[in-house]
Protein backbone atom coordinates (compact mmCIF):
# COMPACT_ATOMS: atom_id res chain seq x y z
CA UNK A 1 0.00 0.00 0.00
CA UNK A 2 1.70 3.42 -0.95
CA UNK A 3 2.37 6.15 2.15
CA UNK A 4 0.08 8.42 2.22
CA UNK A 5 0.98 12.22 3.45
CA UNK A 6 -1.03 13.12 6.76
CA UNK A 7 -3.91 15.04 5.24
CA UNK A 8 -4.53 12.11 3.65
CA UNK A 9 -5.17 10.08 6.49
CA UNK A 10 -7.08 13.12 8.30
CA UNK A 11 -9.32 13.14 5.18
CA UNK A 12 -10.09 9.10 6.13
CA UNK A 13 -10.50 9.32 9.64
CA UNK A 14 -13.11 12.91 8.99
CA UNK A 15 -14.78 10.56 6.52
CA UNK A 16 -15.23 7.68 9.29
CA UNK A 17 -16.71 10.21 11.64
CA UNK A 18 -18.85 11.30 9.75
CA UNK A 19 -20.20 7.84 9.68
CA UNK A 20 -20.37 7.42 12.99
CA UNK A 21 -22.50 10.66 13.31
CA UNK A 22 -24.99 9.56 10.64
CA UNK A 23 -25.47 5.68 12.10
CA UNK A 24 -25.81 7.04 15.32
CA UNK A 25 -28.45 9.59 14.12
CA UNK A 26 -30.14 6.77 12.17
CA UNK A 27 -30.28 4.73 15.69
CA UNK A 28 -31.69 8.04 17.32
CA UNK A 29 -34.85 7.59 15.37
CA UNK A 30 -35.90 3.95 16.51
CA UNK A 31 -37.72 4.05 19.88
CA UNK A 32 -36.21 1.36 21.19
CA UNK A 33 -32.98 3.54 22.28
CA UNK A 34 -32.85 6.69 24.22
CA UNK A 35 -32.05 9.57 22.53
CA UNK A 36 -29.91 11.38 25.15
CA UNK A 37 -27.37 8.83 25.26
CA UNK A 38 -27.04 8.57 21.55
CA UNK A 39 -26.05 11.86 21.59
CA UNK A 40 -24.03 11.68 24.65
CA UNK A 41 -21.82 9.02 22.04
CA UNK A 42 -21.72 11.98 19.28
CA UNK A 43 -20.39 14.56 21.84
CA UNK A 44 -17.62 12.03 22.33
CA UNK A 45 -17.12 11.35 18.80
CA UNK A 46 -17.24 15.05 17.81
CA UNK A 47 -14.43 15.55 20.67
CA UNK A 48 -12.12 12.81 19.41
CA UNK A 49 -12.47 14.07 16.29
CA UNK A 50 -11.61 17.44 17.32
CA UNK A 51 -8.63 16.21 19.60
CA UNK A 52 -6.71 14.12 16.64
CA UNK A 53 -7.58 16.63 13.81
CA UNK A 54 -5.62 18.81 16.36
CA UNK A 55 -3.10 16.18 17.14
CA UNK A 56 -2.23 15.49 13.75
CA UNK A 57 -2.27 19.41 12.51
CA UNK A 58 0.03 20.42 15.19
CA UNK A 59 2.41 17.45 14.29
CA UNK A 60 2.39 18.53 10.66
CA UNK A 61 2.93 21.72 11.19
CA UNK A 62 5.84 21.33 13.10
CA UNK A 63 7.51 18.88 10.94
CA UNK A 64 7.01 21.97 8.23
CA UNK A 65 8.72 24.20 10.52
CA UNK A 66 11.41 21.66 10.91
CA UNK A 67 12.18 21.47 7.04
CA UNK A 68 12.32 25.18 7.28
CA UNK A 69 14.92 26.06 10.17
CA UNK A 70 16.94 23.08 8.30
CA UNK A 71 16.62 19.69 9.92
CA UNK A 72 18.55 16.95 7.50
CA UNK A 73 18.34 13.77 9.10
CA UNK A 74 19.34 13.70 12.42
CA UNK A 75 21.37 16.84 11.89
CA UNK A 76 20.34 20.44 12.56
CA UNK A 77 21.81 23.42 11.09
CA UNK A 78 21.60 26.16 12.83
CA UNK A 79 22.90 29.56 12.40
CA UNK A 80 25.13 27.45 9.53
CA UNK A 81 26.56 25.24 12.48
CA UNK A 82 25.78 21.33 12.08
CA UNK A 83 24.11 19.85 15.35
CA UNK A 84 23.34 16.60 16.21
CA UNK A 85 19.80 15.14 16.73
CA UNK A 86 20.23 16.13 20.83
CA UNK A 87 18.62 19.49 19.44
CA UNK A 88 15.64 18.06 17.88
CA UNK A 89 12.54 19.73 19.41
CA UNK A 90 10.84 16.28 18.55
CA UNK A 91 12.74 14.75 21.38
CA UNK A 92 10.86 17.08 24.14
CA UNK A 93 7.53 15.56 23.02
């Protein structure tokens, strides 16, 4: 299976979400199960959503500020000086 770039992956998870959302709407409108927790399960989905579409943004965007100060590998320049990986802010995470 080819690698696909994070957005990509974002896009799938969205797309299973919204899924969930719908089925548990659909199950909302049979009697036989109460409403209020259905939508107690939503809330939750809606926040995990929200928490790994943030996850994965902030992740992204960092490795795009990485490429742009000039990580290579597991060697920084900085200020034209070669570093080793010890400065990687990736390593504080």
């Amino acid at each position: 299976m080819p690698r696909l770039n994070p957005y990509e992956h974002l896009l799938s998870l969205n797309t299973g979400f919204d899924l969930i959302g719908k089925a548990l709407g659909a199950l909302s409108r049979q009697s036989i199960f109460h409403r209020k927790e259905l939508a107690r399960f939503e809330g939750w989905s809606e926040e995990t959503r929200s928490s790994i579409n943030s996850y994965i943004a902030g992740i992204s965007n960092l490795q795009k500020r990485m490429l742009l100060v000039g990580y290579i590998g597991s060697v920084w320049h900085v200020n034209g000086k070669m570093k080793t990986d010890e400065c990687n802010p990736l390593n504080s995470l």
